[in-house]
N, C-alpha and C. Protein backbone atom coordinates (compact mmCIF):
# COMPACT_ATOMS: atom_id res chain seq x y z
N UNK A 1 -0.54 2.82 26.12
CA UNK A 1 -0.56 1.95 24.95
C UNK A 1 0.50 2.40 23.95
N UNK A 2 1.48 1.18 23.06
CA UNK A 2 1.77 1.58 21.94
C UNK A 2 1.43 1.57 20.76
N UNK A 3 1.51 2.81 20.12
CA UNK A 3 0.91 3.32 18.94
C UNK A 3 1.96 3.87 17.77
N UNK A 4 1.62 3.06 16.47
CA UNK A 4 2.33 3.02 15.48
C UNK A 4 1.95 4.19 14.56
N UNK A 5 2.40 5.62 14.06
CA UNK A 5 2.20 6.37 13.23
C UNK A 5 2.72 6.23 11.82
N UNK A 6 2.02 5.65 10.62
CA UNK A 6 2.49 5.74 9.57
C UNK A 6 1.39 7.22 8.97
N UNK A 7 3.08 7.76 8.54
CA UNK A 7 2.77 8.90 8.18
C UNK A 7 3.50 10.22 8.75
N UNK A 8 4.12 10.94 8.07
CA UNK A 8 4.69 12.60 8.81
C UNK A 8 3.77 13.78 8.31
N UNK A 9 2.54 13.56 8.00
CA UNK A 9 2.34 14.63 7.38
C UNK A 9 1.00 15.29 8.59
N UNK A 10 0.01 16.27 8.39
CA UNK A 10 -0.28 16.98 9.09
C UNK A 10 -1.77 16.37 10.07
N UNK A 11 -1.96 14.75 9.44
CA UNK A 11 -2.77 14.53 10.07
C UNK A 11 -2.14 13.33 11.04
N UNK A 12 -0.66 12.27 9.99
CA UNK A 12 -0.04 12.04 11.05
C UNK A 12 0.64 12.48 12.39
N UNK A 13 0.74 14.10 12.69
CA UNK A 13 1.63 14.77 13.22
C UNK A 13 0.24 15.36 14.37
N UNK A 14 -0.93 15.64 13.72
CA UNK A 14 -1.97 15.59 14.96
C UNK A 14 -2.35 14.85 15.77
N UNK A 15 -2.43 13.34 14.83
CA UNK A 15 -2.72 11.88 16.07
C UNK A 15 -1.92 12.04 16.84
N UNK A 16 -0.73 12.11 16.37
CA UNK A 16 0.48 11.66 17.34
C UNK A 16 0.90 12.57 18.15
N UNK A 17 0.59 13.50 17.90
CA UNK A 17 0.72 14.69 19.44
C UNK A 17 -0.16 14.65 20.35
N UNK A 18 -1.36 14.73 19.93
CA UNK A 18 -2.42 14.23 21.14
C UNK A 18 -2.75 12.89 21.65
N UNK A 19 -2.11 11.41 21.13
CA UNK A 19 -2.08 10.78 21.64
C UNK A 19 -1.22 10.69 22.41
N UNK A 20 0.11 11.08 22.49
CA UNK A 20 1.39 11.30 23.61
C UNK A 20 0.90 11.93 24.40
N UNK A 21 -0.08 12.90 23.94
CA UNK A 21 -0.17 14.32 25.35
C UNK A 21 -1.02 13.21 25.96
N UNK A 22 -1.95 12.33 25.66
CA UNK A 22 -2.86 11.30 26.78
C UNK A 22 -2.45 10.32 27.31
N UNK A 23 -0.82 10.01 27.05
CA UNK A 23 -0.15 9.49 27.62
C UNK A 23 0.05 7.77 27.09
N UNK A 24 -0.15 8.17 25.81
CA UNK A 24 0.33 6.96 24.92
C UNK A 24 1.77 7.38 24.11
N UNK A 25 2.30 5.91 23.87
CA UNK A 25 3.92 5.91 23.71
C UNK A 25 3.95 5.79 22.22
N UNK A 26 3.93 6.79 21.23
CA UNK A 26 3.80 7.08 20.17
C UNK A 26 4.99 7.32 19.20
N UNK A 27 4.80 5.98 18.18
CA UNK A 27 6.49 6.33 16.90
C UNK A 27 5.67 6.64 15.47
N UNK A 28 6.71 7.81 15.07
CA UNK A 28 6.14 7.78 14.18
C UNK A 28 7.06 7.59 12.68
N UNK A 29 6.37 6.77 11.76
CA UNK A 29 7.10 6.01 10.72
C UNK A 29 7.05 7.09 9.48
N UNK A 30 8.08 6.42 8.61
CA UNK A 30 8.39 7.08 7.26
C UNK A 30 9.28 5.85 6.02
N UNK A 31 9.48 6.78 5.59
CA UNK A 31 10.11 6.10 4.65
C UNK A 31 11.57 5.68 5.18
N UNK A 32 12.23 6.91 5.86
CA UNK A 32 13.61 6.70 6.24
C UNK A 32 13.42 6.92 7.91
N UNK A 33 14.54 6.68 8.67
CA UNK A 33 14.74 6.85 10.17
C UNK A 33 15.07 7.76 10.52
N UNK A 34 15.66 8.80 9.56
CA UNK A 34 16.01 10.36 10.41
C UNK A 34 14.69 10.75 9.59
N UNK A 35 13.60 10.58 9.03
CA UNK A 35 13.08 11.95 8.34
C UNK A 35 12.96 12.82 9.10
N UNK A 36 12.70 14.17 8.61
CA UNK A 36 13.09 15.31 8.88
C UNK A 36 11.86 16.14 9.47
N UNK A 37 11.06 15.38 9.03
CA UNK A 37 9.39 16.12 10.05
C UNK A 37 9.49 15.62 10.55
N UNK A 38 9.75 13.85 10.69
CA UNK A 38 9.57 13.07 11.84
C UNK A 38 10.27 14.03 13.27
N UNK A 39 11.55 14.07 12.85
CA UNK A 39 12.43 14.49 13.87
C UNK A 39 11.89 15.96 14.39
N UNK A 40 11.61 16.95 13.41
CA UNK A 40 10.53 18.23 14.73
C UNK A 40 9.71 17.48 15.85
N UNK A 41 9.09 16.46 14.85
CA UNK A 41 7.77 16.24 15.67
C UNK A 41 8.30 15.59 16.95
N UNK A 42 9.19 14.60 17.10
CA UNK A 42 9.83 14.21 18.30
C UNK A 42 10.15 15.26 19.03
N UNK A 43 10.99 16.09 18.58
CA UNK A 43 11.78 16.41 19.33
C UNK A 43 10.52 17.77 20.03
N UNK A 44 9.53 18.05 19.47
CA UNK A 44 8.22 19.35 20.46
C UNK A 44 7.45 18.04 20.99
N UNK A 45 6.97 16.81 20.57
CA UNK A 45 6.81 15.94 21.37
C UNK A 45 6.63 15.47 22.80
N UNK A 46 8.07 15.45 23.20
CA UNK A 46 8.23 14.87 24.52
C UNK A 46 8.72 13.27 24.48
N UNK A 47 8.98 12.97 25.90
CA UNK A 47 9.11 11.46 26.22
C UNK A 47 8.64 10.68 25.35
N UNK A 48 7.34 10.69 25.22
CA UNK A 48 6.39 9.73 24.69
C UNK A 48 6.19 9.56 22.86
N UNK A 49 7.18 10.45 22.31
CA UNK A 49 7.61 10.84 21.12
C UNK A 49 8.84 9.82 20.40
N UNK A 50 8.61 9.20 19.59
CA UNK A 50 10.01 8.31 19.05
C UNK A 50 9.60 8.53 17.67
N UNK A 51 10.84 8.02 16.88
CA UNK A 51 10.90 8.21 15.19
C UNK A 51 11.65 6.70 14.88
N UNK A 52 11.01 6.55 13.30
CA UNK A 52 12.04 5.32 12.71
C UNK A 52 11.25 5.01 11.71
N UNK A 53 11.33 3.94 10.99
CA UNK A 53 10.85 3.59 9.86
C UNK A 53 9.59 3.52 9.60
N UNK A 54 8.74 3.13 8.48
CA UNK A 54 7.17 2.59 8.41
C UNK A 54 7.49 0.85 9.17
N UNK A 55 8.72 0.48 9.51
CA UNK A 55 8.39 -0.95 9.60
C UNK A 55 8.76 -0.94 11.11
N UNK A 56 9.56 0.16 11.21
CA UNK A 56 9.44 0.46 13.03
C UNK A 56 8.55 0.95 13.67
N UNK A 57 7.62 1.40 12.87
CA UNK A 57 6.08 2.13 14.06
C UNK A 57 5.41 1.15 13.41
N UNK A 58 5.16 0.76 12.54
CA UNK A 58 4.25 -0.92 12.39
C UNK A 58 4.77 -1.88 13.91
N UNK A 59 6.13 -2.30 13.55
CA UNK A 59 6.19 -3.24 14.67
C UNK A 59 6.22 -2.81 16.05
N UNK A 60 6.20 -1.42 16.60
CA UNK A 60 6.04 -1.06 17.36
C UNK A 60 4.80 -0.49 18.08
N UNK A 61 4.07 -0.21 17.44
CA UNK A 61 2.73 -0.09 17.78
C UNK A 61 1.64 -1.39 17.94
N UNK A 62 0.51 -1.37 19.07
CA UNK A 62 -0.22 -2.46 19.41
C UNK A 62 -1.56 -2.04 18.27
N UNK A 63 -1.72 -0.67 18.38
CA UNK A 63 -2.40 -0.53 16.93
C UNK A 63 -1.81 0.63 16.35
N UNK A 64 -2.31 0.40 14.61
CA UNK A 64 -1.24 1.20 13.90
C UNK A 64 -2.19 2.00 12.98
N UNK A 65 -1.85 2.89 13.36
CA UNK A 65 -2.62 4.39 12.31
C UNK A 65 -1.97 4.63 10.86
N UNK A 66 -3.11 4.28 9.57
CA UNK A 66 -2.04 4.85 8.75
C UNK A 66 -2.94 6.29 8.31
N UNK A 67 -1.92 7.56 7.97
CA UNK A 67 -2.32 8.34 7.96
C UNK A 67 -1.29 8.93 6.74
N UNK A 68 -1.68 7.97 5.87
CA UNK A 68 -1.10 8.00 4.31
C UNK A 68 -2.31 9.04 3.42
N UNK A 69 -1.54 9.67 2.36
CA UNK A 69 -2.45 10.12 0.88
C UNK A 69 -2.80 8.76 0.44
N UNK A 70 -3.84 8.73 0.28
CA UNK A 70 -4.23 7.75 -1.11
C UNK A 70 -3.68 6.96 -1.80
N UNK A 71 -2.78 8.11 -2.67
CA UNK A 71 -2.06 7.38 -3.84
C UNK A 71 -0.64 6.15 -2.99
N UNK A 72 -0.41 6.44 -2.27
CA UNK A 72 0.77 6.26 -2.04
C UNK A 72 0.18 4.61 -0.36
N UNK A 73 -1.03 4.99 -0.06
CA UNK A 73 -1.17 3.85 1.09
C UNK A 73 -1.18 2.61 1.25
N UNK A 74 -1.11 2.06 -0.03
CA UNK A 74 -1.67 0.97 -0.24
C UNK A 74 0.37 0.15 -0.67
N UNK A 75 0.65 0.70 -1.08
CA UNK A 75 1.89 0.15 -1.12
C UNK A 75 2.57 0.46 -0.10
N UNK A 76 2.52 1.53 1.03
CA UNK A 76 2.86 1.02 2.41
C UNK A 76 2.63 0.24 3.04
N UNK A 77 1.00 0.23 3.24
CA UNK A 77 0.44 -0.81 4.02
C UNK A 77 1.60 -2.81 3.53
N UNK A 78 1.19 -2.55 2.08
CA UNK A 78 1.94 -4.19 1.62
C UNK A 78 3.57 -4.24 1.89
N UNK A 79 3.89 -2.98 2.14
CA UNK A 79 5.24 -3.32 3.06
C UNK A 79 5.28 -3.77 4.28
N UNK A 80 4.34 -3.76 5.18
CA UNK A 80 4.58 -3.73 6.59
C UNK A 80 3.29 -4.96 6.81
N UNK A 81 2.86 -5.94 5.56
CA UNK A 81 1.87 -6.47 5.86
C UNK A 81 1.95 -7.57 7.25
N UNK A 82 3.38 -8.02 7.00
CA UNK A 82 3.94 -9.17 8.01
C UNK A 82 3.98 -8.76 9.44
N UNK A 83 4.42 -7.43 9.56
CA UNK A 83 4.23 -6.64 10.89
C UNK A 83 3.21 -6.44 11.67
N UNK A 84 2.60 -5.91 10.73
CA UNK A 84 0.78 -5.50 11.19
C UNK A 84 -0.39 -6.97 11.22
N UNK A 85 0.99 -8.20 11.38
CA UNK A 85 -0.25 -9.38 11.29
C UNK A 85 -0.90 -9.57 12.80
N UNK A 86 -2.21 -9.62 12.85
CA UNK A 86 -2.73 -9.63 13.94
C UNK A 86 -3.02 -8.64 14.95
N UNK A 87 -2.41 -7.02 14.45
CA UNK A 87 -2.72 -6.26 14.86
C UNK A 87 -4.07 -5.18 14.20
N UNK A 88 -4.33 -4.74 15.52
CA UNK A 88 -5.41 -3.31 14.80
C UNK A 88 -4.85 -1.93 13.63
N UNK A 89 -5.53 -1.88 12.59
CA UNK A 89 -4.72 -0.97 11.70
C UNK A 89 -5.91 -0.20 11.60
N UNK A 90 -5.54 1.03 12.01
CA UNK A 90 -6.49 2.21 11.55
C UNK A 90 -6.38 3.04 10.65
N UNK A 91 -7.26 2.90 9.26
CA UNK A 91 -6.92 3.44 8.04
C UNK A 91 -8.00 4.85 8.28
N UNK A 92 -7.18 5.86 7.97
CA UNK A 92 -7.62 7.66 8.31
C UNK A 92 -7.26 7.71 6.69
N UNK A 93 -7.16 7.57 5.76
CA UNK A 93 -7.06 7.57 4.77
C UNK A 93 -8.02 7.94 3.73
N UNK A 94 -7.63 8.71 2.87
CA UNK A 94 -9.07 8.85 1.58
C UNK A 94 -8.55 8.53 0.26
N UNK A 95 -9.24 8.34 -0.58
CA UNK A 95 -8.54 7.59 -2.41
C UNK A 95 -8.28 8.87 -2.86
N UNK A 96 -8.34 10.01 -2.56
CA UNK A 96 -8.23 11.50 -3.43
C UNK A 96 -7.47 11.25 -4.78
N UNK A 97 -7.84 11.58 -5.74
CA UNK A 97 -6.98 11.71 -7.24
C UNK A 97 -6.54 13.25 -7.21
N UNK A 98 -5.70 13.75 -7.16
CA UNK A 98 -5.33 14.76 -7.90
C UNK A 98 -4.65 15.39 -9.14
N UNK A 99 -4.93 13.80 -10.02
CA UNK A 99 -4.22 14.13 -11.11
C UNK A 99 -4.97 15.05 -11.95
N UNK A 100 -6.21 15.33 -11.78
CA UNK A 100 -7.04 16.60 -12.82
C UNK A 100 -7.05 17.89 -12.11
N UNK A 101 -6.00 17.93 -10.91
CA UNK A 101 -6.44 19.30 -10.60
C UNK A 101 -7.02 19.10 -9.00
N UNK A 102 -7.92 20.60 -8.79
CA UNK A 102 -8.88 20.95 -7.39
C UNK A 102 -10.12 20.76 -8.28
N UNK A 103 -11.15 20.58 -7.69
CA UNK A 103 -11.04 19.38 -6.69
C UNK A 103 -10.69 17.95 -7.26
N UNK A 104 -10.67 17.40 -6.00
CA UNK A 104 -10.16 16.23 -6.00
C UNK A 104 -11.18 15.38 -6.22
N UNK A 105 -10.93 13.95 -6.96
CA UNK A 105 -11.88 12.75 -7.42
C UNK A 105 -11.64 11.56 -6.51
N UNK A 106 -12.04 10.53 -6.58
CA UNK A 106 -12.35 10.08 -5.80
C UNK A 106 -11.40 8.59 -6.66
N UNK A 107 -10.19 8.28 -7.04
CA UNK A 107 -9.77 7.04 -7.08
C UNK A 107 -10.26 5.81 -7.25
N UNK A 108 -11.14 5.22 -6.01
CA UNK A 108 -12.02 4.24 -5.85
C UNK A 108 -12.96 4.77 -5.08
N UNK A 109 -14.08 4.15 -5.88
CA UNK A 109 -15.68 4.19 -4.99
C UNK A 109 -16.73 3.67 -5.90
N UNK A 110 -17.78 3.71 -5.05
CA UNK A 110 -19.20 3.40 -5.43
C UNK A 110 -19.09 1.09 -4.96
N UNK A 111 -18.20 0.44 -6.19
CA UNK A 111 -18.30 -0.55 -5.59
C UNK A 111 -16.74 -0.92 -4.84
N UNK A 112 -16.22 -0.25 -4.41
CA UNK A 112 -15.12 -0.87 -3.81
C UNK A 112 -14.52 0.59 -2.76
N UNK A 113 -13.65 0.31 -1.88
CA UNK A 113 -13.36 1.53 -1.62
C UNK A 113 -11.65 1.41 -0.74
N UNK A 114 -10.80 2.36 -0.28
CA UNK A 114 -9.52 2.54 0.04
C UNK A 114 -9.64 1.18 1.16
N UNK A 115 -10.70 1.56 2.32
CA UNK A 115 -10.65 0.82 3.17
C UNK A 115 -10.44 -0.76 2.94
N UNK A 116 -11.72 -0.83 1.85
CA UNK A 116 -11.36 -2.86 2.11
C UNK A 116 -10.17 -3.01 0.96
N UNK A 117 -9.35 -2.18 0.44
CA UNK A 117 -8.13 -2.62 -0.42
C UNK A 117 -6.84 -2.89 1.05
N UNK A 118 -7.37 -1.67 1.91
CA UNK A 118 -6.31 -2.13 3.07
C UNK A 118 -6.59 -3.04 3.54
N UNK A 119 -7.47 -3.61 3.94
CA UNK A 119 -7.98 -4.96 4.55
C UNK A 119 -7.25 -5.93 3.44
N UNK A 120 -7.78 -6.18 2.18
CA UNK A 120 -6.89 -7.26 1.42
C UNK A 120 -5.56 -7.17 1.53
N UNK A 121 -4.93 -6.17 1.59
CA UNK A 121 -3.51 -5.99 1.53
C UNK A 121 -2.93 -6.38 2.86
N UNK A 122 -3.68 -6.33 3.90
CA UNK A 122 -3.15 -6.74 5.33
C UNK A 122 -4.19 -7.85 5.75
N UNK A 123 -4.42 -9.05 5.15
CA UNK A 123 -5.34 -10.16 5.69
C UNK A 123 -5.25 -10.75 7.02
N UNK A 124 -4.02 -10.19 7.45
CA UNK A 124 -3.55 -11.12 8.75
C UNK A 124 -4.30 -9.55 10.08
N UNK A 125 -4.18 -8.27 9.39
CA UNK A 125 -4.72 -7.44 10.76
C UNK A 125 -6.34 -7.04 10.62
N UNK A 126 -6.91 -6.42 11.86
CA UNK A 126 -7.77 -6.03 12.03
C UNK A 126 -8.31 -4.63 11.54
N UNK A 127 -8.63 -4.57 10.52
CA UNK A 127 -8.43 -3.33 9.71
C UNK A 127 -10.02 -2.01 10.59
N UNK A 128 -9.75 -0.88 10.70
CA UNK A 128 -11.22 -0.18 11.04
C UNK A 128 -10.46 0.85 10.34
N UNK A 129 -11.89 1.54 9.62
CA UNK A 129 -12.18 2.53 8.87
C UNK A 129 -12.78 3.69 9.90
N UNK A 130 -11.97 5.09 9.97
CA UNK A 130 -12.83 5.80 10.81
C UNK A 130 -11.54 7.05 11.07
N UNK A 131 -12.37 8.24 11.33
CA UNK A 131 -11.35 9.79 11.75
C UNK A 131 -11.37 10.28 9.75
N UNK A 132 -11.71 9.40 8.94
CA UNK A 132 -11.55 9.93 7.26
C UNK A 132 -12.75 11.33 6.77
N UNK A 133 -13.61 11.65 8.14
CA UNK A 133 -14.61 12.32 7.25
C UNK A 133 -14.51 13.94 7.74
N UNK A 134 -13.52 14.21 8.81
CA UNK A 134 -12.77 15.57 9.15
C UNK A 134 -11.46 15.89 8.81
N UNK A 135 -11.67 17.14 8.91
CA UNK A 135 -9.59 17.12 9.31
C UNK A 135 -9.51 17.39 10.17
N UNK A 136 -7.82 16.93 10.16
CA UNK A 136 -7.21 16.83 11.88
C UNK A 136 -7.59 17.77 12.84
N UNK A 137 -7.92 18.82 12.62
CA UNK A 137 -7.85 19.52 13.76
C UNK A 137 -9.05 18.99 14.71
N UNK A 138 -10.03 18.58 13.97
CA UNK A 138 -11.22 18.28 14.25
C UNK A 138 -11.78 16.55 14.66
N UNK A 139 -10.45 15.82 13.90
CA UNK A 139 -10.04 14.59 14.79
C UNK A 139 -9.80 14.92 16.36
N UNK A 140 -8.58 15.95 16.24
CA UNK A 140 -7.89 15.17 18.05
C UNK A 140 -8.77 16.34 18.74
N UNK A 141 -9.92 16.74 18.39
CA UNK A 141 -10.80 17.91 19.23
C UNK A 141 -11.63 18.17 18.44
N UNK A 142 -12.94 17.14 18.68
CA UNK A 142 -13.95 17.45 18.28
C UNK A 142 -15.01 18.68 18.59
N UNK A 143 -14.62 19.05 19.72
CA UNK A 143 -15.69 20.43 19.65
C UNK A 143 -15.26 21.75 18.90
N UNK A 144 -14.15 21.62 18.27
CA UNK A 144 -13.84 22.42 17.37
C UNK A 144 -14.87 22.28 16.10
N UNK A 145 -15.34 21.23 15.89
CA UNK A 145 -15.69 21.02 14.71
C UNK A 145 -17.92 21.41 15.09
N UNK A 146 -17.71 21.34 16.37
CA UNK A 146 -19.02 21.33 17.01
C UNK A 146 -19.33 20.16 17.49
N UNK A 147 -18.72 19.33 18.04
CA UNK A 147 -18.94 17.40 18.33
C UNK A 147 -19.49 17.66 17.46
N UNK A 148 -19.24 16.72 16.16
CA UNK A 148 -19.68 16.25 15.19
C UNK A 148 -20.14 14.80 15.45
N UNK A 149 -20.88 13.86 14.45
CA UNK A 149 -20.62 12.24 14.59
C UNK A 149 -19.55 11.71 14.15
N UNK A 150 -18.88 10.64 14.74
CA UNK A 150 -17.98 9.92 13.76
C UNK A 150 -18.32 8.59 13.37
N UNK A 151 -18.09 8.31 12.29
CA UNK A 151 -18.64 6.74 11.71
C UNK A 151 -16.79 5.92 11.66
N UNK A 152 -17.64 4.81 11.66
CA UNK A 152 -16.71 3.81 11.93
C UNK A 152 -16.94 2.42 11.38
N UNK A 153 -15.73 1.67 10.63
CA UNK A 153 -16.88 0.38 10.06
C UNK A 153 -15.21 -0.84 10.02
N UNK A 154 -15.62 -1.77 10.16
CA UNK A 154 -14.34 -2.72 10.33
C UNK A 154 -15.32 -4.27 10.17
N UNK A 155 -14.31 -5.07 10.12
CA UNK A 155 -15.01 -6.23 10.46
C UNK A 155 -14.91 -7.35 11.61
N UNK A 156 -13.86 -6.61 12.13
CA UNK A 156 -13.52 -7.41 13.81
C UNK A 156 -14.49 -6.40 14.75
N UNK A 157 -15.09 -7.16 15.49
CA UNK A 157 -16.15 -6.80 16.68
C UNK A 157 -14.73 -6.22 17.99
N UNK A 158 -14.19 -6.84 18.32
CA UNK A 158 -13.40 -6.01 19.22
C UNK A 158 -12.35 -5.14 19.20
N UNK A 159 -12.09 -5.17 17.45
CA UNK A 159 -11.04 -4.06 17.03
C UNK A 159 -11.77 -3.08 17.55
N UNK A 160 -12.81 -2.68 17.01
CA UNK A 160 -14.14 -1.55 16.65
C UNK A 160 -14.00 -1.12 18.16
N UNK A 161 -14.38 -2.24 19.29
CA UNK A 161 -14.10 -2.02 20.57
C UNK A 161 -13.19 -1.01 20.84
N UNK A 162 -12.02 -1.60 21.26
CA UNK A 162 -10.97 -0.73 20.97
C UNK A 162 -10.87 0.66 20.71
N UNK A 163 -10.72 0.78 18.90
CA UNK A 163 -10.91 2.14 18.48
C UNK A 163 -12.11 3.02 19.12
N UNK A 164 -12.97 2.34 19.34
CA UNK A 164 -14.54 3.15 20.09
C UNK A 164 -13.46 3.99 21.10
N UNK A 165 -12.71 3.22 22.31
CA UNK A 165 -12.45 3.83 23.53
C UNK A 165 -11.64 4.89 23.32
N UNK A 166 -10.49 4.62 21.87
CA UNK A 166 -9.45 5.54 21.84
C UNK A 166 -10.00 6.70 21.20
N UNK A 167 -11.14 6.95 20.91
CA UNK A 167 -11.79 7.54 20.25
C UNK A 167 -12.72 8.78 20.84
N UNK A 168 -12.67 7.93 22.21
CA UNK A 168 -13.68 8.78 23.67
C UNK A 168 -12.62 9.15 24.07
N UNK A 169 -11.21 8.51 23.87
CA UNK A 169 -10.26 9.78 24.46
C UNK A 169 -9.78 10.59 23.68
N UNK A 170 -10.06 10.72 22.47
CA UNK A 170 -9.95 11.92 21.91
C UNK A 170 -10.88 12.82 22.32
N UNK A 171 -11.90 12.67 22.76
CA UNK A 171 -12.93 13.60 22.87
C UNK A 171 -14.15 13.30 22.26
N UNK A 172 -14.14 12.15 21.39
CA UNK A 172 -15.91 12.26 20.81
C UNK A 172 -16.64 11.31 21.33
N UNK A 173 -17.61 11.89 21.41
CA UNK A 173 -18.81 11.12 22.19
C UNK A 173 -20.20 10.60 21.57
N UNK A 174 -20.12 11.34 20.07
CA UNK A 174 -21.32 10.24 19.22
C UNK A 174 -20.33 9.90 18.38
N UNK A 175 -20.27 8.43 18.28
CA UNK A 175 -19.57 7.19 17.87
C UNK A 175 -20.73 6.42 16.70
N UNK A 176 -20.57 6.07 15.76
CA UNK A 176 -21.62 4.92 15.14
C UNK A 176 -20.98 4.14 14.44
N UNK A 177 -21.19 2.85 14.45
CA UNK A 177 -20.27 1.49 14.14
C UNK A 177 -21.55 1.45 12.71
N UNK A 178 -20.67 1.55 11.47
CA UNK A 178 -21.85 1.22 10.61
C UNK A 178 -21.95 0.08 10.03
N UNK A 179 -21.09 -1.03 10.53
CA UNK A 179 -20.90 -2.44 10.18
C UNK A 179 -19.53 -2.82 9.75
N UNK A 180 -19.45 -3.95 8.55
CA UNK A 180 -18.27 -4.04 8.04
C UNK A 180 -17.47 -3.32 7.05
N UNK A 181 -16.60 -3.66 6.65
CA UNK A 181 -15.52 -2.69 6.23
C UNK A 181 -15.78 -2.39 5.10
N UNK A 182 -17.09 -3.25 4.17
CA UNK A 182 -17.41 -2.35 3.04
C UNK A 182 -18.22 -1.07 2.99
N UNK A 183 -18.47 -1.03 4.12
CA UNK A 183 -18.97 -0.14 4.66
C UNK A 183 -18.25 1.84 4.80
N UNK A 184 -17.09 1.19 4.67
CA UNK A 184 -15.91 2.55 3.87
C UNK A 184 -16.14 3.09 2.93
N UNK A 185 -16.83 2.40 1.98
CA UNK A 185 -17.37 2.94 0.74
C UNK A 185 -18.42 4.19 0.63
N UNK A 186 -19.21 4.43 1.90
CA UNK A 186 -20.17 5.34 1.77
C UNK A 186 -19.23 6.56 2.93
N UNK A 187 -18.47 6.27 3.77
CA UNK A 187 -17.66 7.23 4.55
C UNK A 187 -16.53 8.04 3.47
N UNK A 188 -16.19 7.01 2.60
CA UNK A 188 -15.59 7.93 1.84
C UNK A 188 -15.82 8.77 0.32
N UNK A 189 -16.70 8.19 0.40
CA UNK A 189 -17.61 9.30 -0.76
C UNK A 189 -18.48 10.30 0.22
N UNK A 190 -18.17 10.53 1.63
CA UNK A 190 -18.43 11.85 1.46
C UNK A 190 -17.50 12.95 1.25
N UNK A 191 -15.97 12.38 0.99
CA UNK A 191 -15.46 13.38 0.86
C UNK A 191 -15.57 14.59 0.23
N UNK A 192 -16.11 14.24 -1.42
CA UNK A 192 -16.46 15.25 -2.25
C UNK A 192 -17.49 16.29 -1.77
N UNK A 193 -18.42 15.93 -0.66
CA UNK A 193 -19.22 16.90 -0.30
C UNK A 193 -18.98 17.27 1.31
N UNK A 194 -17.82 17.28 1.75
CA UNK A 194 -16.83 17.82 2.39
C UNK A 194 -15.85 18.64 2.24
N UNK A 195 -15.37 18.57 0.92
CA UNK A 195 -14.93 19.62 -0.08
C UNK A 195 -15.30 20.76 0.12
N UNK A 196 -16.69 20.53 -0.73
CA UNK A 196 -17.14 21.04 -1.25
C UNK A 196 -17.88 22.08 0.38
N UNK A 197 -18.13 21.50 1.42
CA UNK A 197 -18.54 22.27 2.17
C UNK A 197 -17.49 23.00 2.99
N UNK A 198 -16.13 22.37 2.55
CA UNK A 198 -15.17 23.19 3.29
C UNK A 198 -15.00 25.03 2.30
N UNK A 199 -15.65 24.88 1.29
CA UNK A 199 -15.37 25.80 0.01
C UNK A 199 -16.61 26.92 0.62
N UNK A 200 -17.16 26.06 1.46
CA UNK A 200 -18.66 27.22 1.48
C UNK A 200 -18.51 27.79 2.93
N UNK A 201 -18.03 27.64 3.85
CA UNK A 201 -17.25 28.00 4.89
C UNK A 201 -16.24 28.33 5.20
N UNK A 202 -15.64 28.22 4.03
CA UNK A 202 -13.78 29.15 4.54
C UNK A 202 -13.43 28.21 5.54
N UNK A 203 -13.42 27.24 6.03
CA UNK A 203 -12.77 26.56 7.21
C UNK A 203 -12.90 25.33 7.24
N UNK A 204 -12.13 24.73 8.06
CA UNK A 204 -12.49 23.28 8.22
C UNK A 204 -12.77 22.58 9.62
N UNK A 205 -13.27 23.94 10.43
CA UNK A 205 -13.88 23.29 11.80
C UNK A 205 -15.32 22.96 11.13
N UNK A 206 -15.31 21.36 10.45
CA UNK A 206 -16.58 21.25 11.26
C UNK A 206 -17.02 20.30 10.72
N UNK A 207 -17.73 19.33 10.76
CA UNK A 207 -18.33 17.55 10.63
C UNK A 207 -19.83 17.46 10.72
N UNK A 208 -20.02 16.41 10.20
CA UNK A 208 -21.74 15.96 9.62
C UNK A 208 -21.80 14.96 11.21
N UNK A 209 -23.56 15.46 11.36
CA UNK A 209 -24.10 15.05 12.68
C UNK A 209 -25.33 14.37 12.08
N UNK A 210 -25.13 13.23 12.53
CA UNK A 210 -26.39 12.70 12.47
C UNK A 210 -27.56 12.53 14.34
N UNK A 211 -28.89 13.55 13.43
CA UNK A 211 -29.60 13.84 14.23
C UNK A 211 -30.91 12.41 14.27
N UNK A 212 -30.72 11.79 15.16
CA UNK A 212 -32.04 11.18 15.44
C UNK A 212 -33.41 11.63 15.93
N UNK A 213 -34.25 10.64 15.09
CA UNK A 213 -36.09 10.92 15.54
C UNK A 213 -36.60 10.38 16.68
């Protein structure tokens, strides 16, 4: 499959290595066509490794990962809205504020959240919310983190599809679809108490499990 990376930074640079290593054909976007992480990351990569714009891994990818900060996603996404029409967009994204400092606040939440602003901003794609409640390491290898759960919420029934499978090839195997995309709103307010539990562990192997009765 092709797969669109918006983003060079350390969680764009994890999707996109382990999705090449599974043998997906992976570009990853920026602002400019030589950037300069982009180009490491190609070039330890492999074959399945390409670089170029945010509007060249938009149009090049069948679904497109954005794996933007916050501040800055939402005016990518409305660059590439025409690109990403009709395609799957997977927002890995959180609202983080860091304008007061550590820790970080939360931008938007309670009634609105990052996810359905990407959905308005891209009306024409299939937006899913999901991979926002770890870090990377613990995205492309979940038993690092201990198989954790991952939640997931969109409003296309076969996007969700989709992401489910690419999702079992990362490695995780409890999946939960928690509905539609306002549904981002409660995935990403856990960040603050993800933080906060990364502060009480020294580390960041590791993710919230939901245990059934």
């Amino acid at each position: 499959m092709k797969i669109g990376i918006l983003g060079t930074g350390m969680v764009g640079e994890a999707l996109g290595t382990k999705l090449a290593q599974l043998g997906h054909q992976v570009k990853m976007g920026s602002r400019t066509a030589n950037n300069e992480s982009a180009a490491k990351w190609v070039k330890a990569g492999g074959a399945n490794a390409s670089q170029g714009t945010f509007t060249d891994a938009a149009g090049f990818g069948e679904i497109v990962f954005v794996c933007l900060k916050g501040e800055i996603a939402l005016e990518v996404v409305r660059s590439v809205s025409a690109t990403v029409a009709g395609k799957v967009v997977v927002d890995v994204s959180n609202p983080l504020d860091f304008s007061k400092g550590m820790p970080p606040s939360l931008a938007i939440c309670n009634t609105n959240s990052l996810g359905e602003e990407v959905q308005k901003a891209l009306p024409s794609a299939k937006v899913v919310k999901t991979l926002n409640i770890v870090n990377c390491e613990v995205m492309v290898e979940p038993a690092k983190g201990g198989n954790p759960t991952m939640l997931m919420c969109g409003n296309d029934p076969e996007a969700k599809a989709k992401i489910v499978a690419l999702l079992k090839g990362l490695g995780w195997r409890d999946i939960i679809d928690l509905g539609d995309i306002t549904k981002a709103r409660g995935t990403e307010m856990l960040l603050p108490l993800w933080l906060n539990l990364m502060g009480v562990f020294g580390n960041v192997r590791f993710g919230f499990k939901i245990v059934r009765g």
